[in-house]
Structures are given as C-alpha cells and as structure tokens.
C-alpha atoms as a PDB file:
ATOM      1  CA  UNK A   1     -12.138   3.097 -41.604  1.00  0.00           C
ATOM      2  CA  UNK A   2     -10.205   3.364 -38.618  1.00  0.00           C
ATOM      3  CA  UNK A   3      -8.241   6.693 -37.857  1.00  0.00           C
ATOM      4  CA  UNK A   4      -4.717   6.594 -36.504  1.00  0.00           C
ATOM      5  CA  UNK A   5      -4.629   9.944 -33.917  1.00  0.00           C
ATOM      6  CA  UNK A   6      -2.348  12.134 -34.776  1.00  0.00           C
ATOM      7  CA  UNK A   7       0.873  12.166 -32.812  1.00  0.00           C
ATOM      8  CA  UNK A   8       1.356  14.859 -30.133  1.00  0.00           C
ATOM      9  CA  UNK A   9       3.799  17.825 -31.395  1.00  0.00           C
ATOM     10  CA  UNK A  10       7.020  17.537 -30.111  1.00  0.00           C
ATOM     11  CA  UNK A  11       7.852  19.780 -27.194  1.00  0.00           C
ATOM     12  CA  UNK A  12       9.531  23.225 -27.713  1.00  0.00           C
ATOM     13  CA  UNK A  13      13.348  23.681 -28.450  1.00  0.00           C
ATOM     14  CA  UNK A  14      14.876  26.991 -28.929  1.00  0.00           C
ATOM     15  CA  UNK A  15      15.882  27.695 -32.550  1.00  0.00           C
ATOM     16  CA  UNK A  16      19.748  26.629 -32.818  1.00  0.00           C
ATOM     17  CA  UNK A  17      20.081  30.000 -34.693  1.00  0.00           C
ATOM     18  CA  UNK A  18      19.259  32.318 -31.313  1.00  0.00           C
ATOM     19  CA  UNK A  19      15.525  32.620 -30.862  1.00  0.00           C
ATOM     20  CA  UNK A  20      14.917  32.691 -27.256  1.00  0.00           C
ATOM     21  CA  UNK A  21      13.683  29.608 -24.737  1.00  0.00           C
ATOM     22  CA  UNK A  22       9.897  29.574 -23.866  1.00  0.00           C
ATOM     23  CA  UNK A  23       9.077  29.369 -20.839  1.00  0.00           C
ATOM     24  CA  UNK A  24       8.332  25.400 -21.349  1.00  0.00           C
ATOM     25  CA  UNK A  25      11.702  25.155 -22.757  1.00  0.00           C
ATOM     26  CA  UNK A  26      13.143  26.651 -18.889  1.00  0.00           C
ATOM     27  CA  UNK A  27      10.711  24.715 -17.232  1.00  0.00           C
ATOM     28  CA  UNK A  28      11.867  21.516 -18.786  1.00  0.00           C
ATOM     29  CA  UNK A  29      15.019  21.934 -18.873  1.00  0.00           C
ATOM     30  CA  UNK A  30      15.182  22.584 -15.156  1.00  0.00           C
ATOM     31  CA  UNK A  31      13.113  19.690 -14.420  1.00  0.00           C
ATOM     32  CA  UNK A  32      15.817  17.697 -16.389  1.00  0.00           C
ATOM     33  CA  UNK A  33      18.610  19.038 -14.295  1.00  0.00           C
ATOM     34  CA  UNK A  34      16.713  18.274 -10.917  1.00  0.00           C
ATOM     35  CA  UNK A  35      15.841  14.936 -12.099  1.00  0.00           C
ATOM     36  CA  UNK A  36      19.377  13.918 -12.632  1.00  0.00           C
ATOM     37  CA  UNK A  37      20.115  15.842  -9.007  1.00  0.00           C
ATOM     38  CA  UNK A  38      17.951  13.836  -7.583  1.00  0.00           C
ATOM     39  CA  UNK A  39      18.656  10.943  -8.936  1.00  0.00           C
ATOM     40  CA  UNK A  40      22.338  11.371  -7.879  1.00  0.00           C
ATOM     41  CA  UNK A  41      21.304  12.159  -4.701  1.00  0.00           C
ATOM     42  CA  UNK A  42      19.232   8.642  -3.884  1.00  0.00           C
ATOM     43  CA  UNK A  43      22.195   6.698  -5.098  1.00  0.00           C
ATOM     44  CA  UNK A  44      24.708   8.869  -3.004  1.00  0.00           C
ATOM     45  CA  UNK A  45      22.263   8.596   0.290  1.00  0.00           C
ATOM     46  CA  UNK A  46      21.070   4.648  -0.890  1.00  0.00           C
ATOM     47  CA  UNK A  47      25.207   3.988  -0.300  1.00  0.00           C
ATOM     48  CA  UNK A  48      24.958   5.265   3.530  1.00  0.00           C
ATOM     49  CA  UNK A  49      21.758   3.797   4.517  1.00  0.00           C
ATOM     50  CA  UNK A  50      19.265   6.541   3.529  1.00  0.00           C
ATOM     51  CA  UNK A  51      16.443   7.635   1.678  1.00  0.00           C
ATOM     52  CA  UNK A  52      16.767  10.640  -0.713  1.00  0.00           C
ATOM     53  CA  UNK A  53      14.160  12.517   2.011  1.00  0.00           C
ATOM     54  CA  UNK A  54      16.343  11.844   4.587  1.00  0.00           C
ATOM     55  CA  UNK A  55      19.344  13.371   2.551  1.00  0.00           C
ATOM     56  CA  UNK A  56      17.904  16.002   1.935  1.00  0.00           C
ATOM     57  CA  UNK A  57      16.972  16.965   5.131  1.00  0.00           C
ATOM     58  CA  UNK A  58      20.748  16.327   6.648  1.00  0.00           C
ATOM     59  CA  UNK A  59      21.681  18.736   3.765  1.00  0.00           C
ATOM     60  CA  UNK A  60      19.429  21.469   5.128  1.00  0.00           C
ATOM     61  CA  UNK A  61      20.294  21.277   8.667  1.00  0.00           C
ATOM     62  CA  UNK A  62      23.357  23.690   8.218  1.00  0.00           C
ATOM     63  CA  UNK A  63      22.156  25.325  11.183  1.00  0.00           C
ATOM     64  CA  UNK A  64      19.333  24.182  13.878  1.00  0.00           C
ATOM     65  CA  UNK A  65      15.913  24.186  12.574  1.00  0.00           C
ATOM     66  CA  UNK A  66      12.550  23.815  13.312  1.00  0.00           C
ATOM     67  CA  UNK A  67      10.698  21.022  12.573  1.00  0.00           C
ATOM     68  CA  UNK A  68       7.898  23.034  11.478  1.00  0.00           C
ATOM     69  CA  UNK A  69      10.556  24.302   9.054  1.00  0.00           C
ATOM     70  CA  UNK A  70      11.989  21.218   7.842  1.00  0.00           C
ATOM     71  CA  UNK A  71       8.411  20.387   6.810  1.00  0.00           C
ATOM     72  CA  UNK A  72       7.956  24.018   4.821  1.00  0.00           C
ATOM     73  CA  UNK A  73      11.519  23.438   3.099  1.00  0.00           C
ATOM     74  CA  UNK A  74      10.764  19.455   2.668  1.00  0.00           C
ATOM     75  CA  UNK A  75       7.093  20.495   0.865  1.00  0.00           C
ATOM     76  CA  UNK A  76       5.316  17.712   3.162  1.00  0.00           C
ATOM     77  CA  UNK A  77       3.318  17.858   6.122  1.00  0.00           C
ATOM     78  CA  UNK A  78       4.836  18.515   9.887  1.00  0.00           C
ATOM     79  CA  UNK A  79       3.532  15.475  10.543  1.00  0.00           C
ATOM     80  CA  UNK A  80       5.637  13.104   8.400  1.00  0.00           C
ATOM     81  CA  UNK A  81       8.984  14.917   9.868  1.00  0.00           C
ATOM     82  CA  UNK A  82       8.859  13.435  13.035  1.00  0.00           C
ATOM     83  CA  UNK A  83       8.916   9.924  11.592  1.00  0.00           C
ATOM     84  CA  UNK A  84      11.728  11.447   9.375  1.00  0.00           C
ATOM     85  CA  UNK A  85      13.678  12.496  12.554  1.00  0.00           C
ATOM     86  CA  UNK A  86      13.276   9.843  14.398  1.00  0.00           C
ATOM     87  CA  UNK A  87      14.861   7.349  12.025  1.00  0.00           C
ATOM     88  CA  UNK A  88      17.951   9.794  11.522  1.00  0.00           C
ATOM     89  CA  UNK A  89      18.101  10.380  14.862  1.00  0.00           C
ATOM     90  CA  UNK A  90      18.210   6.104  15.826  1.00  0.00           C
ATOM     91  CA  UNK A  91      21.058   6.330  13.677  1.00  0.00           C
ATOM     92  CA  UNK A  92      23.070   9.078  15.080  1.00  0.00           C
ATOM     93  CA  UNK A  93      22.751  11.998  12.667  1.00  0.00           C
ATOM     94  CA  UNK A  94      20.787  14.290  14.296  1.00  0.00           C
ATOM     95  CA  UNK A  95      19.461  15.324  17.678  1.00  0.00           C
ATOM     96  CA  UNK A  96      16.737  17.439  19.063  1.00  0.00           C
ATOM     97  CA  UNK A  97      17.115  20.382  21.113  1.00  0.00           C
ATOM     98  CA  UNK A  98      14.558  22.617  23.050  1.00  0.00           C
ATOM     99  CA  UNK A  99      14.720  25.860  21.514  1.00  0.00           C
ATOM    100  CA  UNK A 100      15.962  28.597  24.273  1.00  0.00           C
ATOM    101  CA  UNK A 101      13.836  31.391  23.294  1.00  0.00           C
ATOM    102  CA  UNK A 102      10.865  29.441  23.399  1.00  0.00           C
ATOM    103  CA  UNK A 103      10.749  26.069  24.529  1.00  0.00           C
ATOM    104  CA  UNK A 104       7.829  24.436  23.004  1.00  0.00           C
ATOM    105  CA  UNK A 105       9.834  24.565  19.981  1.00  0.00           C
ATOM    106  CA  UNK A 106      12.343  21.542  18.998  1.00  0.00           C
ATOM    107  CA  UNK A 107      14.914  22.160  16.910  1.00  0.00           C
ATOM    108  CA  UNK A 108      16.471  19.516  14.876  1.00  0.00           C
ATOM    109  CA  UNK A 109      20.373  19.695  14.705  1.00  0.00           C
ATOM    110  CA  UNK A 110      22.978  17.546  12.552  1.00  0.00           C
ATOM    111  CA  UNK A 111      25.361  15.798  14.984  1.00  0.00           C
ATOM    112  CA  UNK A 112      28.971  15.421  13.674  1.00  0.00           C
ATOM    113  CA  UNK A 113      28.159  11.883  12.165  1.00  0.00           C
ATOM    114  CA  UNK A 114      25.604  13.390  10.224  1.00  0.00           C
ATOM    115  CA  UNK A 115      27.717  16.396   8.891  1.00  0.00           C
ATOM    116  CA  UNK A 116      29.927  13.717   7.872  1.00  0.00           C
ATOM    117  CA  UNK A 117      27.394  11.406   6.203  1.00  0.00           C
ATOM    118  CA  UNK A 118      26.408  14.657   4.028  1.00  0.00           C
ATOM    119  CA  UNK A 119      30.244  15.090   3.112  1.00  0.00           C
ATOM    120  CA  UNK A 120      30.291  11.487   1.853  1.00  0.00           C
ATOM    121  CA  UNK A 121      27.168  11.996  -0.096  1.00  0.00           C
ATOM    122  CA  UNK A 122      27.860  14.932  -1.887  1.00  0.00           C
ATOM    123  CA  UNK A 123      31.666  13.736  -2.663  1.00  0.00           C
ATOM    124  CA  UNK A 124      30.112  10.481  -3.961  1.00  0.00           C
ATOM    125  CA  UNK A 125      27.620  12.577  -6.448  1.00  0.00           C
ATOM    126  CA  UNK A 126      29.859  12.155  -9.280  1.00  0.00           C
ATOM    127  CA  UNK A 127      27.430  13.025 -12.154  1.00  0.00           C
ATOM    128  CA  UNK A 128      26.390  16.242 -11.009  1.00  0.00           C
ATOM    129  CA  UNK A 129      30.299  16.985 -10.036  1.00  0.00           C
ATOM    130  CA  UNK A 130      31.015  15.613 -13.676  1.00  0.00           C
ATOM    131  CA  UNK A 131      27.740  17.906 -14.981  1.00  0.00           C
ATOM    132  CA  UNK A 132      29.314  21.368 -13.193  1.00  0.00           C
ATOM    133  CA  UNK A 133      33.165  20.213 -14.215  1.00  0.00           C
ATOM    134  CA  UNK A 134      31.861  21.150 -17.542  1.00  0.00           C
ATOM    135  CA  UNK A 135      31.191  24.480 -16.475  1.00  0.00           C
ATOM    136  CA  UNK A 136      34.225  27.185 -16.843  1.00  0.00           C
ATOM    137  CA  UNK A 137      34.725  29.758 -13.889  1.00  0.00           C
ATOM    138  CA  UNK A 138      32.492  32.500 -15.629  1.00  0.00           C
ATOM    139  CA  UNK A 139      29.390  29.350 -16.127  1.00  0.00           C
ATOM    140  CA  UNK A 140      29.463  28.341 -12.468  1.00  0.00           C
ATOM    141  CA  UNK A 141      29.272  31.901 -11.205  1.00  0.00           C
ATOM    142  CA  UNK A 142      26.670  32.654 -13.634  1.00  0.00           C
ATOM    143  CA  UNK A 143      24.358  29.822 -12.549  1.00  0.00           C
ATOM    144  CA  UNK A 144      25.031  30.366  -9.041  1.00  0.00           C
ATOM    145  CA  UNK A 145      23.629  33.891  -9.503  1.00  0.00           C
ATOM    146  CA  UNK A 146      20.712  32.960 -11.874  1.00  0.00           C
ATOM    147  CA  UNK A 147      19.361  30.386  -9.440  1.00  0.00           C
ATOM    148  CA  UNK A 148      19.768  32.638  -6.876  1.00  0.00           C
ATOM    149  CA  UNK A 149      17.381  34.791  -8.748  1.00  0.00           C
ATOM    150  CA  UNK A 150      14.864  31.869  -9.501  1.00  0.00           C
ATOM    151  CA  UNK A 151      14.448  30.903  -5.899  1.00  0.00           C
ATOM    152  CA  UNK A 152      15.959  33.358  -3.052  1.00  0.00           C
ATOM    153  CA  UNK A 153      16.616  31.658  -0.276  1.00  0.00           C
ATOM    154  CA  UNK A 154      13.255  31.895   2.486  1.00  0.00           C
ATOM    155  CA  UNK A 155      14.305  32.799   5.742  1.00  0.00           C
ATOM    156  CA  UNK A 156      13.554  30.382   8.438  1.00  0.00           C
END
C-alpha cells in the first residue's frame, strides 16, 4: 500500500492573541518586504533602461566610492563591478575619478544624469510608497530606527 508523505507543517505565525514572533517569523517577514522592494525596484530601473544591479548601485553612490566598495556593499565580486560601471558609465550616469589621496584607487561617482535617473526610480516605486503611506508618523520613525538597529550602516 502506497503511503501519501505527510505534508510539511506550515511555517510559524505569531499567535493573533500576543505571543511573540520567532525568529523565522522576522526572518520571513523581512524577506517578504525585500522581495516586494526589490521587485519594485527592477520595474522602476526596467522603465529607464536598467537592471535592478545597476539601480542599486546608482542608489549607493551618494557620495564617491570605491569600486572595491561597491563590490562589498553589492555582495559580488570586484570583478563583476567593472562590467557594472562600464555599462552605466556608456550611458552617462556615472564617471570615474582617481582618488587624490591615493591614486591607484578609482572612485566611481554619479553624474547629474544619474542622480536624476535614481529620482525617477524611486518616485516611480509606487508599491513600496503605497506600503510606507500606510505607516502613521510614529510607524515610519519606528522602522527607520529598528532597521537602523538590524543593519548599521558599514563605513566605507
């Protein structure tokens, strides 16, 4: 007789009466909110021409960085971020400059067209806008500060 395995258990949900999240319950749930970032994101960047990589890395270049920091804060290898620059770069959304205090470094930097190109991208995220518009004042401020906590911001 043939046995029909049983069905995995269901994942996890906090008890709708107060018990506290596990720590799967966090860790899912913030994968669900990055997914649906992300997912934002590659539409928003697919409209101007780019990848979601390449979005993100116009979004980090708030100030002049290292490539070898671009690849840290990216999670790939130094060696893929050249490629990466290059393409923004044939399009006019970044440049590289020699670093001053040591010139074997290049920094990458986000030319005006490529500040722009992040404003239109985030502006045209209108889920996650939608997702924090249901946040009050007080729920904003509050995640702000608890992702803060989760993941301080590296120095580069």
């Amino acid at each position: 007789m043939s046995r029909t395995p049983a069905p995995h258990p269901a994942p996890e949900t906090p008890d709708p009466k107060g018990s506290d999240p596990t720590h799967v319950d966090l860790l899912e749930r913030l994968a669900r909110a990055a997914a649906g970032y992300y997912r934002d994101l590659a539409a928003a960047a697919a409209v101007q021409g780019l990848t979601m990589t390449q979005a993100k890395m116009l979004i980090l270049l708030r100030q002049p960085l290292p490539m070898r920091a671009l690849a840290g804060l990216l999670a790939c290898d130094a060696s893929n971020i050249t490629g990466l620059v290059d393409r923004l770069e044939a399009h006019g959304l970044v440049s590289r400059h020699l670093d001053p205090a040591d010139r074997r470094i290049k920094n990458v930097v986000a030319t005006e067209k490529g500040l722009e190109a992040v404003r239109v991208i985030r502006a045209d995220m209108r889920a996650t806008s939608a997702a924090f518009n249901r946040l009050d004042d007080e729920g904003r401020r509050s995640l702000y500060e608890l992702l803060g906590r989760l993941h301080p911001e590296e120095t580069v």
